[in-house]
Protein backbone atom coordinates (compact mmCIF):
# COMPACT_ATOMS: atom_id res chain seq x y z
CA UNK A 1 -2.21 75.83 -101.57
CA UNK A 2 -5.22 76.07 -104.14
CA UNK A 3 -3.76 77.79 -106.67
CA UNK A 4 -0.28 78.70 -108.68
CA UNK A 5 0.95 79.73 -111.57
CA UNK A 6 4.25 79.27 -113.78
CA UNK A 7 5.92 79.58 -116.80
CA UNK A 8 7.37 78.03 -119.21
CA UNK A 9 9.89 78.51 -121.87
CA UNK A 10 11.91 76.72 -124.50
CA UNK A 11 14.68 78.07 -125.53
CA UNK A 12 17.70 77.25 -127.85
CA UNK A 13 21.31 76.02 -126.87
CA UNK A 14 22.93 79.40 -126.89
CA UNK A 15 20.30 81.06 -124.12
CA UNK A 16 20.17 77.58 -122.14
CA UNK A 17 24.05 77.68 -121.89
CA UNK A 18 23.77 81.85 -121.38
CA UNK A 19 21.22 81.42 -118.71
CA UNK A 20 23.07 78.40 -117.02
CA UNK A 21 26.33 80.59 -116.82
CA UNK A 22 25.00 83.64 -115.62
CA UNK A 23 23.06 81.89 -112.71
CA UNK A 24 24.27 78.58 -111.81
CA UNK A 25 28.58 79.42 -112.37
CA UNK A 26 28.25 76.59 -115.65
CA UNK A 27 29.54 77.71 -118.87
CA UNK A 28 26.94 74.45 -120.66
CA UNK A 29 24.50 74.11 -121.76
CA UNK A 30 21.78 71.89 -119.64
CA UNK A 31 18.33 69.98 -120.33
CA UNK A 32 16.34 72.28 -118.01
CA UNK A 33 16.60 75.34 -115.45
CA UNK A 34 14.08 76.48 -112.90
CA UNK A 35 13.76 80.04 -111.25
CA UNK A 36 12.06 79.91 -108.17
CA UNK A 37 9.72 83.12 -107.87
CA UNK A 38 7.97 82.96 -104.60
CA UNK A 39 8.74 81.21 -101.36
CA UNK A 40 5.07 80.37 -98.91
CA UNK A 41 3.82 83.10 -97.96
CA UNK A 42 0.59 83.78 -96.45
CA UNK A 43 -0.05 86.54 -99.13
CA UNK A 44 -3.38 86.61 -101.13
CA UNK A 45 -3.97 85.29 -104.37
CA UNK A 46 -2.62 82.52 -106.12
CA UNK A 47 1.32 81.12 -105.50
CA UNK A 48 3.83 82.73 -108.32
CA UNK A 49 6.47 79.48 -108.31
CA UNK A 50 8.48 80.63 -110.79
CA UNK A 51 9.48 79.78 -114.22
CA UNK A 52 11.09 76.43 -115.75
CA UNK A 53 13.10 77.06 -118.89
CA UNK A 54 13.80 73.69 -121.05
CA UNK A 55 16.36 73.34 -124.20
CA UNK A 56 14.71 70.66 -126.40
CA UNK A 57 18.13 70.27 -128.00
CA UNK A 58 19.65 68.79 -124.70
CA UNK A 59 15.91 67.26 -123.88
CA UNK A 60 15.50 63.51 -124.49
CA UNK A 61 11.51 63.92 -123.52
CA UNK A 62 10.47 67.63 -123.30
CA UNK A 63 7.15 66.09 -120.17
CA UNK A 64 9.68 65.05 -117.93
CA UNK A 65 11.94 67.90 -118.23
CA UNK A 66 9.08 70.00 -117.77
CA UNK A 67 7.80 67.96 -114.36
CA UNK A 68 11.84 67.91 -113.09
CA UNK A 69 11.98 71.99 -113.67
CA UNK A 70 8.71 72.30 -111.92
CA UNK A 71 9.36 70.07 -109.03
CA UNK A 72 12.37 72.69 -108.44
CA UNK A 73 10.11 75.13 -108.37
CA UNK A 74 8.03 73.29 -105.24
CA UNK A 75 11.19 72.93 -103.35
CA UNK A 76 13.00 69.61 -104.15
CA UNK A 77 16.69 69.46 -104.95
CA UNK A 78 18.10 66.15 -106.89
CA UNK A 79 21.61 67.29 -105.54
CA UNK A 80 21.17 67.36 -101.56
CA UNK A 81 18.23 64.89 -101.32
CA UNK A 82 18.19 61.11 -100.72
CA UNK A 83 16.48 60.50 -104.06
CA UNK A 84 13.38 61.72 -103.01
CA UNK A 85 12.67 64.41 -105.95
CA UNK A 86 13.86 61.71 -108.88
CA UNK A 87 11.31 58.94 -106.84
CA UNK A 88 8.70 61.34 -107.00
CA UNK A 89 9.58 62.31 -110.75
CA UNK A 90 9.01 59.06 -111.47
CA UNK A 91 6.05 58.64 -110.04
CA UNK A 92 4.55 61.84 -111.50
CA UNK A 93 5.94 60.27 -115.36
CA UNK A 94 4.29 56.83 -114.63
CA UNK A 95 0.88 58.43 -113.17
CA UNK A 96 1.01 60.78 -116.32
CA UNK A 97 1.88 57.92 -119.24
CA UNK A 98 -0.61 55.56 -117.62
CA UNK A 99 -3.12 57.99 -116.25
């Protein structure tokens, strides 16, 4: 893949914890959410992953939130991997504070 686009929003407690209810079943508010758009396809023109929605108010550092939301969007999943996705989030949040 060459190309992709996303989106992102912040949004305040109320929304994250609206959002979070409505599709996840969790009546909280959370740090970030992610909305997968597209799964691979061999369509033309740039990938549409999705959108990553972050509440700064639950958000110790708004970069990392924004790299965990978007490695949802690429496929990983924190909850059913072997630590892969938070290993890689690492690595992304080292490579970008010493980069």
């Amino acid at each position: 893949m060459d190309e992709a686009h996303l989106a992102v929003a912040f949004v305040g407690e109320e929304e994250i914890r609206r959002l979070n209810h409505e599709h996840r079943g969790l009546d909280s508010p959370t740090d970030v959410l992610a909305f997968p758009v597209d799964e691979l396809s061999a369509s033309a023109g740039p990938r549409e992953l999705g959108d990553v929605v972050v509440c700064p108010e639950h958000t110790t550092d708004l970069t990392e939130a924004v790299v965990h939301g978007v490695l949802h969007l690429c496929g990983y999943d924190h909850e059913r991997d072997s630590g892969e996705m938070l290993d890689l989030q690492r690595q992304v949040m080292t490579g970008l504070r010493h980069g």
